[in-house]
N, C-alpha and C. Protein backbone atom coordinates (compact mmCIF):
# COMPACT_ATOMS: atom_id res chain seq x y z
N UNK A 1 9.01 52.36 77.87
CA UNK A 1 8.63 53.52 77.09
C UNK A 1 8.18 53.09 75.70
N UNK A 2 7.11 53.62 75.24
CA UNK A 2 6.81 53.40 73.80
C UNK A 2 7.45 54.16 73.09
N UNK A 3 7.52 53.46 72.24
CA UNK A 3 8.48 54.32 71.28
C UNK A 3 7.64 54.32 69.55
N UNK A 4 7.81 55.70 69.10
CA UNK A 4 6.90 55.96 67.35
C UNK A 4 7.46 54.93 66.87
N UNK A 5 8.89 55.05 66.51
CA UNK A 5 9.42 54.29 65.41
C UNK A 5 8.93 52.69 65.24
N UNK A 6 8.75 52.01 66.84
CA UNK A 6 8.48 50.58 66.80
C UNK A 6 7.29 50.41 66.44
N UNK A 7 5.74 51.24 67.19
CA UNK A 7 4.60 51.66 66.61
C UNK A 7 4.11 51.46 65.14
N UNK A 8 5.46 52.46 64.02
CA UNK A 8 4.92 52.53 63.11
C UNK A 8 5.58 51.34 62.68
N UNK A 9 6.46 50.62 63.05
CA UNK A 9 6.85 49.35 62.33
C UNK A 9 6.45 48.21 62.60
N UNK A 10 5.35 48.01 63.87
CA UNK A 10 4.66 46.86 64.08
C UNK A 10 3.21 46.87 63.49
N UNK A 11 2.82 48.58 63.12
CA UNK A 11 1.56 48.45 62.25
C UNK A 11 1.74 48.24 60.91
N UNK A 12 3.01 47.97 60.64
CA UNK A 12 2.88 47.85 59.15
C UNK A 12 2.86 46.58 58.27
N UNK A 13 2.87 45.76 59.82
CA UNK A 13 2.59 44.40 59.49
C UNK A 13 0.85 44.05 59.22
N UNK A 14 0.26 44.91 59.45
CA UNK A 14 -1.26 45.31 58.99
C UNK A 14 -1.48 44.87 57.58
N UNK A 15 -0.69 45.87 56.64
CA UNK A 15 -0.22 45.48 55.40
C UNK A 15 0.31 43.88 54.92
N UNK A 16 1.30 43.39 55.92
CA UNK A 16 1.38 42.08 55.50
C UNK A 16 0.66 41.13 55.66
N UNK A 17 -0.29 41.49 56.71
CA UNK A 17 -1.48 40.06 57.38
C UNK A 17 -2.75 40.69 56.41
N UNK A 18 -2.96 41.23 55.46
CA UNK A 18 -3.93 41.54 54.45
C UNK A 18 -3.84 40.67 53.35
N UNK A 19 -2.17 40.90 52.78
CA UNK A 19 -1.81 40.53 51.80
C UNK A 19 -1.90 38.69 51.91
N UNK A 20 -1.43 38.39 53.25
CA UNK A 20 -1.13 37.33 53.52
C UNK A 20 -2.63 36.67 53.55
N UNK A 21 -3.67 37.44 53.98
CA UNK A 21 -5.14 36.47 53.96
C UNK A 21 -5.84 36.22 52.20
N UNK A 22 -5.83 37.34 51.98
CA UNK A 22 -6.11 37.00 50.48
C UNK A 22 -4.89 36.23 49.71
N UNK A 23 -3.88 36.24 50.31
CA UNK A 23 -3.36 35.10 49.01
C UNK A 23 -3.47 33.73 49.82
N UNK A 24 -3.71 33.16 50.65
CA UNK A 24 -3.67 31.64 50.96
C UNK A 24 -5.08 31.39 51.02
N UNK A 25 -5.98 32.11 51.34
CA UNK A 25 -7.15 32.10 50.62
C UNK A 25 -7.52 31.89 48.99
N UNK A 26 -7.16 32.57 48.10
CA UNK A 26 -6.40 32.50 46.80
C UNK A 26 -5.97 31.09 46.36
N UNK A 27 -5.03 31.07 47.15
CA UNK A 27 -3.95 29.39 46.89
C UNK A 27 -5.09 28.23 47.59
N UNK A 28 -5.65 28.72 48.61
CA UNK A 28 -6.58 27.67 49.07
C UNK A 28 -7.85 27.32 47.91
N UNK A 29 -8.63 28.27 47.07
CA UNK A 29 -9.51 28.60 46.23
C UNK A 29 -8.71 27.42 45.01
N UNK A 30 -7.71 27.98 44.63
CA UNK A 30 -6.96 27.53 43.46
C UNK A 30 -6.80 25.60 43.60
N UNK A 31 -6.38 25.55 44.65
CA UNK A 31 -6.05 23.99 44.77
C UNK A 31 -7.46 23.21 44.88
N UNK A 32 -8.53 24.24 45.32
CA UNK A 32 -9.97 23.07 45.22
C UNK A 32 -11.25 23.97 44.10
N UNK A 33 -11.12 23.96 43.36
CA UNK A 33 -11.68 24.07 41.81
C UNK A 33 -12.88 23.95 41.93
N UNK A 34 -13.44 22.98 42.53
CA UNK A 34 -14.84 22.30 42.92
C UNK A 34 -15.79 23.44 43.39
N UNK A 35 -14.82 24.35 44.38
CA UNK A 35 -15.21 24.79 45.22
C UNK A 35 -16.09 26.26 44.76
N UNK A 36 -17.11 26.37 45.16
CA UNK A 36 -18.02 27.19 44.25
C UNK A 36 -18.13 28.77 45.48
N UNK A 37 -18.18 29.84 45.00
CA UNK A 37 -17.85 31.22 46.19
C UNK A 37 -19.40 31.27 46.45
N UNK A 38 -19.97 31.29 45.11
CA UNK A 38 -21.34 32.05 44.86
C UNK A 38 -22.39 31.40 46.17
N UNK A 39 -22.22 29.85 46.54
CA UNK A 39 -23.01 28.97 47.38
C UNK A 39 -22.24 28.38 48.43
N UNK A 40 -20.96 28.70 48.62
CA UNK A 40 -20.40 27.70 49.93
C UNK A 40 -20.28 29.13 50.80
N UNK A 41 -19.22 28.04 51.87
CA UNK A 41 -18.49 29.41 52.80
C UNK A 41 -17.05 28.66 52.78
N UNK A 42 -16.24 29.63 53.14
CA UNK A 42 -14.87 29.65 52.71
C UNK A 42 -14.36 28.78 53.58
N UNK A 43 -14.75 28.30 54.91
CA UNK A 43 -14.79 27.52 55.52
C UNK A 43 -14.59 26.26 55.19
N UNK A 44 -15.13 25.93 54.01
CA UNK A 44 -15.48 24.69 53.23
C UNK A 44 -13.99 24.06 52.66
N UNK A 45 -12.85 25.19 52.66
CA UNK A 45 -11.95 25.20 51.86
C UNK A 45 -10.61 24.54 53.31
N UNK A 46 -11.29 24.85 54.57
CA UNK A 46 -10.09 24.10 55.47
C UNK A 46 -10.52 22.97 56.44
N UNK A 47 -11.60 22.16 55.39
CA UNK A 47 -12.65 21.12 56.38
C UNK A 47 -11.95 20.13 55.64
N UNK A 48 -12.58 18.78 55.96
CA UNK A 48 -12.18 17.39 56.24
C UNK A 48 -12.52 17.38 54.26
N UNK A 49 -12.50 16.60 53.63
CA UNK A 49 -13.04 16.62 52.31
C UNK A 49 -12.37 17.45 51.22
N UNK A 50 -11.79 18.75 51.58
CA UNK A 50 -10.81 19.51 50.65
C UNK A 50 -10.03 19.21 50.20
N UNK A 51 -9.50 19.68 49.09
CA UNK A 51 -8.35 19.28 48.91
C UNK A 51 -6.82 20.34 50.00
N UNK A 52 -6.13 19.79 50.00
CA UNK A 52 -5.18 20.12 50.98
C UNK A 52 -5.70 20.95 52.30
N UNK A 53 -6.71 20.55 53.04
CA UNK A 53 -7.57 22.23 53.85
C UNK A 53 -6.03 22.10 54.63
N UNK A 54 -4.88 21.92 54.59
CA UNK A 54 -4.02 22.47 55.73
C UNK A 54 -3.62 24.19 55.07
N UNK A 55 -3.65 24.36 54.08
CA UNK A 55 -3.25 25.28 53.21
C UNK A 55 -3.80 26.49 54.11
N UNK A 56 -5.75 26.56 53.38
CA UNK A 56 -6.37 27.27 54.55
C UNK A 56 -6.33 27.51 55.68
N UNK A 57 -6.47 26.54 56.23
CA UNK A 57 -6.07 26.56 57.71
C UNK A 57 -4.55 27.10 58.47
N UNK A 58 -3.79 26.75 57.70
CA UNK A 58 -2.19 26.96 58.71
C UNK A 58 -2.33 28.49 57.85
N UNK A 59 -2.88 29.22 57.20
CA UNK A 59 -2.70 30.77 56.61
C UNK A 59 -3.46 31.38 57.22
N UNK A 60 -4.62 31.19 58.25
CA UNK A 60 -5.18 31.80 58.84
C UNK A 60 -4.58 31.77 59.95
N UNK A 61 -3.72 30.98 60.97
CA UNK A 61 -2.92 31.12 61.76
C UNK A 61 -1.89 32.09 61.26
N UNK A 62 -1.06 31.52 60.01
CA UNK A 62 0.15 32.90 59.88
C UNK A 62 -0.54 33.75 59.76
N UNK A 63 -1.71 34.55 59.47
CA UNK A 63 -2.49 35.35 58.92
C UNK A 63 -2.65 36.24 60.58
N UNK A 64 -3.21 35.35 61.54
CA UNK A 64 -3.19 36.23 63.14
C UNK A 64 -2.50 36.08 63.42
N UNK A 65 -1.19 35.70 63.63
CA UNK A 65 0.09 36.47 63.94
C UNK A 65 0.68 37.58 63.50
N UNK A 66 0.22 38.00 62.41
CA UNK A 66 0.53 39.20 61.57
C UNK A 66 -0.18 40.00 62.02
N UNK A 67 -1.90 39.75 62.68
CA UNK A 67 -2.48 40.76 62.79
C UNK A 67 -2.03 40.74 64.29
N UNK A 68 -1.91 40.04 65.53
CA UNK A 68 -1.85 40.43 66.56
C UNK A 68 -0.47 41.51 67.10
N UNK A 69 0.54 41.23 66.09
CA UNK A 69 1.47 41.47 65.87
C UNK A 69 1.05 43.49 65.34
N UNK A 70 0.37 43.52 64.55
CA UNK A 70 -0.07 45.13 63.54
C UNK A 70 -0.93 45.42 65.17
N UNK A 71 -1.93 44.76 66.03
CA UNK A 71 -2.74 45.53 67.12
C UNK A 71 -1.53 45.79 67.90
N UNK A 72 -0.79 45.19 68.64
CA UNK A 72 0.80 45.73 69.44
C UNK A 72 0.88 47.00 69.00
N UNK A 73 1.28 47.45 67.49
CA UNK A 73 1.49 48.76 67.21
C UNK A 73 0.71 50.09 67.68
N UNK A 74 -1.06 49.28 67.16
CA UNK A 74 -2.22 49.70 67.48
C UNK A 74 -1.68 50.87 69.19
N UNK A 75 -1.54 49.46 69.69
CA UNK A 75 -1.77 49.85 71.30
C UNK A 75 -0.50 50.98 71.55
N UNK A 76 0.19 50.58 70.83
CA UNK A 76 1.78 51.42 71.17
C UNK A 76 1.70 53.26 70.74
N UNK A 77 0.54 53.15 69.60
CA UNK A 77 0.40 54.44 69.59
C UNK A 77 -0.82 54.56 70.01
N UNK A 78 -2.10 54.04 70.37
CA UNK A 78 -3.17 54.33 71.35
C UNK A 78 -2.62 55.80 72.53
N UNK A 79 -3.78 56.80 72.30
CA UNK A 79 -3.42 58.00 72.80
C UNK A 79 -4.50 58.05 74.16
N UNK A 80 -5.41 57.00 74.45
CA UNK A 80 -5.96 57.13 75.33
C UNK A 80 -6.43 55.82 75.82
N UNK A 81 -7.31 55.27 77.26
CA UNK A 81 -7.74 54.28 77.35
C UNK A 81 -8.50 53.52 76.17
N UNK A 82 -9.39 54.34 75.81
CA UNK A 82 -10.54 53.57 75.16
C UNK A 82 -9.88 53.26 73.57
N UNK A 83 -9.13 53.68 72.79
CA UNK A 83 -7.84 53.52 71.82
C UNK A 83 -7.41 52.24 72.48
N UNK A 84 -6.82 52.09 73.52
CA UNK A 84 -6.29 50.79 74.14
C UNK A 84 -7.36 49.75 74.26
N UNK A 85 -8.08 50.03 74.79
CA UNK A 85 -9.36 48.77 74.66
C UNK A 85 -9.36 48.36 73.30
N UNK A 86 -9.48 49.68 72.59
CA UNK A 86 -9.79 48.97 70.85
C UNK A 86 -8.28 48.33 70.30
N UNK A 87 -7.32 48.20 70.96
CA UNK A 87 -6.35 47.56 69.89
C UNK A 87 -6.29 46.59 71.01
N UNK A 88 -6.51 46.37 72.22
CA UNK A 88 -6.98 45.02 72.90
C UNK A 88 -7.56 44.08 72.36
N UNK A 89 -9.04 44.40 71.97
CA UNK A 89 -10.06 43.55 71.20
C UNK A 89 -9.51 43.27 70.05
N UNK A 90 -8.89 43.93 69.15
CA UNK A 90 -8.29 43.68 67.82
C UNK A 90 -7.53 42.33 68.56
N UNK A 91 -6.12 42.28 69.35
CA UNK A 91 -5.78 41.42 69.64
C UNK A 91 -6.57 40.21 70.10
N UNK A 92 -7.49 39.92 70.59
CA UNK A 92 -8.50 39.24 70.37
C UNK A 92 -8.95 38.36 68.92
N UNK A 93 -9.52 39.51 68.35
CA UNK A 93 -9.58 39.42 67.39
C UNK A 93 -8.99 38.14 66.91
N UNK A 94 -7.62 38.80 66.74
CA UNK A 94 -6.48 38.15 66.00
C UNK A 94 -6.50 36.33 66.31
N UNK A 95 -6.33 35.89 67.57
CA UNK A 95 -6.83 34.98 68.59
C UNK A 95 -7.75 34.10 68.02
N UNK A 96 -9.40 34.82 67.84
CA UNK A 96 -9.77 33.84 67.25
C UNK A 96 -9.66 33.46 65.87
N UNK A 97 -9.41 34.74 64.78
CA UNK A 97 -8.91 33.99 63.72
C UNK A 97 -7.99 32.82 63.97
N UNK A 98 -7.07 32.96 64.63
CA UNK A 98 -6.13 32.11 64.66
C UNK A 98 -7.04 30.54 65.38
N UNK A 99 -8.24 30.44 65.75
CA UNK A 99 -8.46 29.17 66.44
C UNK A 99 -9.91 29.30 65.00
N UNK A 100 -10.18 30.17 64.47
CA UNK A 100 -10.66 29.46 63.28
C UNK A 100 -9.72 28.20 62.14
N UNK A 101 -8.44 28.52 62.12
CA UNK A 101 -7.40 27.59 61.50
C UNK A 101 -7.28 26.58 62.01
N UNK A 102 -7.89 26.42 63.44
CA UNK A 102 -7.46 25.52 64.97
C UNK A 102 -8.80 24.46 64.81
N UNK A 103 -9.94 25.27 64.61
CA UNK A 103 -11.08 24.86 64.89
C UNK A 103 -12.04 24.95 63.17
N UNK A 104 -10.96 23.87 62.86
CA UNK A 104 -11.68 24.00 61.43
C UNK A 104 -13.18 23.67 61.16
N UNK A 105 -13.49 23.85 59.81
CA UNK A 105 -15.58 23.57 59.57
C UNK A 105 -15.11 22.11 59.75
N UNK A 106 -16.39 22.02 60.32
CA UNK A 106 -16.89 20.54 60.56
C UNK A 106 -16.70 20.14 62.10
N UNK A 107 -16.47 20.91 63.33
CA UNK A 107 -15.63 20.83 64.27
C UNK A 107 -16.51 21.45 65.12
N UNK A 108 -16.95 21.42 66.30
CA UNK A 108 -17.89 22.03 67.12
C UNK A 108 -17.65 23.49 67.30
N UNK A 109 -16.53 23.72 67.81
CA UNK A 109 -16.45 25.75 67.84
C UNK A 109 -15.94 26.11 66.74
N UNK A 110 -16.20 25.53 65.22
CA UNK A 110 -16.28 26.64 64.21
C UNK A 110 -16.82 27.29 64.23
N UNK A 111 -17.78 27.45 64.27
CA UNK A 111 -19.56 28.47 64.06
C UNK A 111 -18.67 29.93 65.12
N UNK A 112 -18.71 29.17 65.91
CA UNK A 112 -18.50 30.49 66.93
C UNK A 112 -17.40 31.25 66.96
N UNK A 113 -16.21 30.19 66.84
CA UNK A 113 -15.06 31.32 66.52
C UNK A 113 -15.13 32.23 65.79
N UNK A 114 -15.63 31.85 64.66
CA UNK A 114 -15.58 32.14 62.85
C UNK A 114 -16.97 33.63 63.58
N UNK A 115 -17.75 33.43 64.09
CA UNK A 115 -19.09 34.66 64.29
C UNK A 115 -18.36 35.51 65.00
N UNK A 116 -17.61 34.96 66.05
CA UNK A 116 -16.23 36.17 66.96
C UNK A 116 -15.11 36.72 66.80
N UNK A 117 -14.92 36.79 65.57
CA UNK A 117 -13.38 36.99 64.77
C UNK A 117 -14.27 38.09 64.69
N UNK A 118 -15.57 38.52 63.66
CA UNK A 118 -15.96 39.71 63.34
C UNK A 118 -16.69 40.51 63.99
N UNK A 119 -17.29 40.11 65.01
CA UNK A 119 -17.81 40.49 66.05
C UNK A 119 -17.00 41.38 67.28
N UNK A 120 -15.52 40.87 67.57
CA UNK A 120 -15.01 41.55 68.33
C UNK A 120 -13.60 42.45 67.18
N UNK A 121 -13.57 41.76 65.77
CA UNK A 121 -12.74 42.66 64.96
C UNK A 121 -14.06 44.08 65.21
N UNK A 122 -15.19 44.34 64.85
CA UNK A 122 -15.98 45.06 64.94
C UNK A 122 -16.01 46.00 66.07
N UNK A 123 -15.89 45.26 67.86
CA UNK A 123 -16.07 46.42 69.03
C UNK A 123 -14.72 47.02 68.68
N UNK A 124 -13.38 46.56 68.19
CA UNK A 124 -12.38 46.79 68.19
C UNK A 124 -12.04 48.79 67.14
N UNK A 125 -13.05 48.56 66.46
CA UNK A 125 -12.95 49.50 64.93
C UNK A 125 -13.51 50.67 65.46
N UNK A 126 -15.17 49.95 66.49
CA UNK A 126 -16.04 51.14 67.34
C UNK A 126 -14.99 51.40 68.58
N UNK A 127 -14.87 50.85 69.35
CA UNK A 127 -13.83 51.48 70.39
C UNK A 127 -12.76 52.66 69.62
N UNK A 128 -12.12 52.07 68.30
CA UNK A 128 -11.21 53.27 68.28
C UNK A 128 -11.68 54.15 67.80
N UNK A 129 -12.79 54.06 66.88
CA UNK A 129 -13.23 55.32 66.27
C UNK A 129 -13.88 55.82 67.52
N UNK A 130 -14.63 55.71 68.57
CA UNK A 130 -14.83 56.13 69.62
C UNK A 130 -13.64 57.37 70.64
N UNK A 131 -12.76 56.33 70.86
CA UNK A 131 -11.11 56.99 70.91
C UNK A 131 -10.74 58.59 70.58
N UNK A 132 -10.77 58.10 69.31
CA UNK A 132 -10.57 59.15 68.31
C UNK A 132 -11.25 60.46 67.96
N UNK A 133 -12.17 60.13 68.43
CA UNK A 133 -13.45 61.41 68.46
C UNK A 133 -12.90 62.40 69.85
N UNK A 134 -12.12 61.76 71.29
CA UNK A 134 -11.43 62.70 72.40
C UNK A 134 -10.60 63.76 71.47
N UNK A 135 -9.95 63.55 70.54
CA UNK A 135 -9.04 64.45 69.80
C UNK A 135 -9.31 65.27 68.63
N UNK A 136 -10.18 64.30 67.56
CA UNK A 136 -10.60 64.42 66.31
C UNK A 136 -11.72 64.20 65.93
N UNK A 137 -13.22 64.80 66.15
CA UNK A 137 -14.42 64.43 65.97
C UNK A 137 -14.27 63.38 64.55
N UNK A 138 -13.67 64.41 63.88
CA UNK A 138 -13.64 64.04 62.03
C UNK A 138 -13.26 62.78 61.90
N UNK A 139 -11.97 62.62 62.49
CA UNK A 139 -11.14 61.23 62.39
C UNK A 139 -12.18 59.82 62.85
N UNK A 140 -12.40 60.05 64.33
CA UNK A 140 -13.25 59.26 65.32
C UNK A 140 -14.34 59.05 64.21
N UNK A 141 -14.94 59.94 63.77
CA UNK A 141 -16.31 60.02 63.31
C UNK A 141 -15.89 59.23 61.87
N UNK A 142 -14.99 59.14 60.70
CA UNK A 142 -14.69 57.92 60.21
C UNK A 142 -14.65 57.02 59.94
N UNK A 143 -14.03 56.48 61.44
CA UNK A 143 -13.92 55.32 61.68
C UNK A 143 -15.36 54.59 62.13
N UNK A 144 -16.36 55.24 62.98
CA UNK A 144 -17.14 55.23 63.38
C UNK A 144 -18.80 54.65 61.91
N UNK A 145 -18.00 55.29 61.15
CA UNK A 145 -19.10 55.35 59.92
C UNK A 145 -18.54 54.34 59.09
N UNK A 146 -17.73 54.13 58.98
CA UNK A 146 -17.31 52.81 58.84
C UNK A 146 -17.36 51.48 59.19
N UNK A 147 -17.72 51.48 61.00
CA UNK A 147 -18.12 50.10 61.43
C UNK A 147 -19.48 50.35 61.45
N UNK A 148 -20.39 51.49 61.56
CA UNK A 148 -21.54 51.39 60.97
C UNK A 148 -22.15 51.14 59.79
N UNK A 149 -21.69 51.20 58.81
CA UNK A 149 -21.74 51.04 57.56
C UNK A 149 -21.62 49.73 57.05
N UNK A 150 -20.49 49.10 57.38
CA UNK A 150 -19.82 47.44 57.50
C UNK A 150 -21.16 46.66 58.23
N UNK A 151 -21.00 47.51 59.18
CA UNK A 151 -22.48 46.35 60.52
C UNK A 151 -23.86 46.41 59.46
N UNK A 152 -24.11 47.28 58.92
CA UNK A 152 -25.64 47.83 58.35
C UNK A 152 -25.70 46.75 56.85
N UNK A 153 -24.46 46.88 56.42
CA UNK A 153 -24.28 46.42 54.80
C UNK A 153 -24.38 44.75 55.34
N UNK A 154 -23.63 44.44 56.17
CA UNK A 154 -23.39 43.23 56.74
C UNK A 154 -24.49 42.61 56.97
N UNK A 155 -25.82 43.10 57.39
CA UNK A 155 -27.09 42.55 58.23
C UNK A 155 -28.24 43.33 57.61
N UNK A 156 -27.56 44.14 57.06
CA UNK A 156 -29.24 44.19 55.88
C UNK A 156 -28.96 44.14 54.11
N UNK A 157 -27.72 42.95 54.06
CA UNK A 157 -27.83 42.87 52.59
C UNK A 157 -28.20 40.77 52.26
N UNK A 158 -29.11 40.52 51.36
CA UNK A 158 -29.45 38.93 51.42
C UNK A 158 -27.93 38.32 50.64
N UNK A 159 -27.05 37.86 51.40
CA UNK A 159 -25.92 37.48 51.15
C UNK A 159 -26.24 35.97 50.54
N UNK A 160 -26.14 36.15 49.05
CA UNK A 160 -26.69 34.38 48.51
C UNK A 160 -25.19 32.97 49.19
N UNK A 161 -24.23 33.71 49.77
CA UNK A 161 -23.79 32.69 50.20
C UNK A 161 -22.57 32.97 51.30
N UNK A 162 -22.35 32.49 52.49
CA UNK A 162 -21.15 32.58 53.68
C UNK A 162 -19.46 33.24 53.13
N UNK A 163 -19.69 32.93 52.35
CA UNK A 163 -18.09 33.06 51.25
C UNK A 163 -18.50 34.67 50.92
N UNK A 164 -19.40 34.90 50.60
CA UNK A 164 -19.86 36.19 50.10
C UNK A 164 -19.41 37.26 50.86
N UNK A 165 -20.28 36.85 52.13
CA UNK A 165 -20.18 38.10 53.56
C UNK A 165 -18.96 38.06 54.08
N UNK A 166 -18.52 36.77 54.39
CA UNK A 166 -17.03 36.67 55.23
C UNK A 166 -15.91 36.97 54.16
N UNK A 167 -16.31 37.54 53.10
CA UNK A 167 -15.38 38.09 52.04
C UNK A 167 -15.32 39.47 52.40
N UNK A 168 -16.84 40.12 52.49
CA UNK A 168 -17.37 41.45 52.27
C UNK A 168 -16.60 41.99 53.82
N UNK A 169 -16.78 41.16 55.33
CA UNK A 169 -16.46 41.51 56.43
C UNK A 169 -14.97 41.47 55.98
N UNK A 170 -13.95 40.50 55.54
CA UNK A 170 -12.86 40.60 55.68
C UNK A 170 -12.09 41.99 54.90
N UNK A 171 -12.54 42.52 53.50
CA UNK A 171 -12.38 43.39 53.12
C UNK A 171 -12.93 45.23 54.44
N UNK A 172 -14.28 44.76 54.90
CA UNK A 172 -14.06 46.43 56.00
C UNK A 172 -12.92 46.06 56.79
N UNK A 173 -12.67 45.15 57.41
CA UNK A 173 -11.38 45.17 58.39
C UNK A 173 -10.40 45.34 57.65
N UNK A 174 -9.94 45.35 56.13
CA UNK A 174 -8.92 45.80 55.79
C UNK A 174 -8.86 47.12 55.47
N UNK A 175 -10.07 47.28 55.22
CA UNK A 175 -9.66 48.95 54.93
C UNK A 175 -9.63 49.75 56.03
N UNK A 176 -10.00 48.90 57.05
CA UNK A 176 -9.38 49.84 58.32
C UNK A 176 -8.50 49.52 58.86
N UNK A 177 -7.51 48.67 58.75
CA UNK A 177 -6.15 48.11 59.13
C UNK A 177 -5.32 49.13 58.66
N UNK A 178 -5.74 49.82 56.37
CA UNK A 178 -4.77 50.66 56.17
C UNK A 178 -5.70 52.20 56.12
N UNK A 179 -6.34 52.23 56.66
CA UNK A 179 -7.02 53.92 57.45
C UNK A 179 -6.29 53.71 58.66
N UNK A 180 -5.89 52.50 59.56
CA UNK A 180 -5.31 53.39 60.76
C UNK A 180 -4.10 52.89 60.34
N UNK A 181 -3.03 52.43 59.33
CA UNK A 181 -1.74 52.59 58.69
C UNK A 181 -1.66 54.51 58.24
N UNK A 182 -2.81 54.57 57.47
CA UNK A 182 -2.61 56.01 56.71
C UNK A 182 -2.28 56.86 57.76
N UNK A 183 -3.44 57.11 58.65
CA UNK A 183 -3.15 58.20 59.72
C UNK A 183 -2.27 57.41 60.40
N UNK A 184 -1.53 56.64 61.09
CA UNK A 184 -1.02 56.55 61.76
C UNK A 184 0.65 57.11 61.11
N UNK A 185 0.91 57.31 59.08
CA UNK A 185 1.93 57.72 58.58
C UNK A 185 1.91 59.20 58.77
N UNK A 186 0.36 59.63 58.80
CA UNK A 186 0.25 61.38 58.87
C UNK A 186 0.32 61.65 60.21
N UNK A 187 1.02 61.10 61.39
CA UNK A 187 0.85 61.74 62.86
C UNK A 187 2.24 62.58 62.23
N UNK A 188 2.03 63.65 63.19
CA UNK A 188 3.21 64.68 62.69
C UNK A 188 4.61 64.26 63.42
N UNK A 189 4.35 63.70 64.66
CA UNK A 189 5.93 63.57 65.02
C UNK A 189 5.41 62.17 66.15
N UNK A 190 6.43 61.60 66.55
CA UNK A 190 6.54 60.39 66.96
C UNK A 190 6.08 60.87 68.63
N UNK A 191 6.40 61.94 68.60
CA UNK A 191 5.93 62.34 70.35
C UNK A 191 4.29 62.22 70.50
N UNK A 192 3.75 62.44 69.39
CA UNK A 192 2.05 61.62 69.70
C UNK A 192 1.65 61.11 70.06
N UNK A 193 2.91 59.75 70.22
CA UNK A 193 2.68 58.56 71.06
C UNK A 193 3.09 58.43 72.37
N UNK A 194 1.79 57.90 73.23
CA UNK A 194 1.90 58.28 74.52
C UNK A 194 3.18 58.05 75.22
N UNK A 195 3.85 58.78 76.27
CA UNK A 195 5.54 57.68 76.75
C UNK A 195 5.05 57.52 78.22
């Protein structure tokens, strides 16, 4: 049986795998000085040549455990299939962040992990805002304008550098980590969630 209470306490690790990417990112930034945002990609910060890249790297692993950990919740209050698909893919998601830390720059499946972290964080945002539209045009429709918006800003703005965009992408996935924290605090009673 699913249960609200566990729901709302495994999404609230949403909140901690946010906090947790911008600060070892942060601490990763801080320990290599050299390292320029405006012209690299952040990537640069857990490759061979860095200073400490384990920093980067082992925080993007703790970093998807936090998030695969916040999609569990996802799924626990998912009110329909296609809600479930989308906190599926999130778990995904999570996955390859975690083999971006695995598969650091300089390494043959960087490129690709690192293009599929946002790519399937993305079907993950459309599936639920999809979801969400069975119950709540308004809500669905949200979320919906949001991964449209993210996709549009994402691919029609001249990003002068990788650090830039994979900044700009990591910030829409947070603000929809705490849009589905918010509503998921405003469901009115824990019986919302499917049993």
């Amino acid at each position: 049986m699913a249960d609200g209470t566990l729901s709302w306490k495994l999404m609230l690790f949403g909140i901690a795998a946010m906090i947790s990417a911008f600060a070892w990112i942060a601490a990763a930034m801080l320990l290599n000085p050299g390292f320029d945002f405006f012209s690299g990609a952040l990537s640069q910060l857990g490759s061979p040549g860095s200073n400490f890249p384990w920093v980067y790297n082992a925080g993007l692993i703790f970093t998807s455990v936090l998030l695969f950990i916040f999609a569990c919740g996802l799924l626990l209050w998912s009110h329909n299939k296609v809600e479930s698909a989308g906190s599926s893919f999130f778990m995904i998601a999570a996955l390859f962040l975690a083999l971006i830390g695995i598969y650091h720059g300089g390494t043959y499946p960087h490129d690709f992990v690192s293009l599929w972290f946002f790519v399937v964080s993305d079907l993950a945002i459309i599936a639920w805002g999809a979801g969400m539209t069975i119950e709540s045009r308004a809500r669905g429709g949200y979320i919906l304008l949001l991964a449209s918006a993210a996709t549009g800003i994402a691919f029609g703005v001249s990003w002068p550098s990788s650090a830039e965009l994979e900044t700009f992408g990591t910030c829409a996935i947070s603000l929809w980590v705490l849009l589905m924290i918010g509503l998921r605090r405003s469901a009115s009673t824990p019986s919302s969630v499917p049993r």
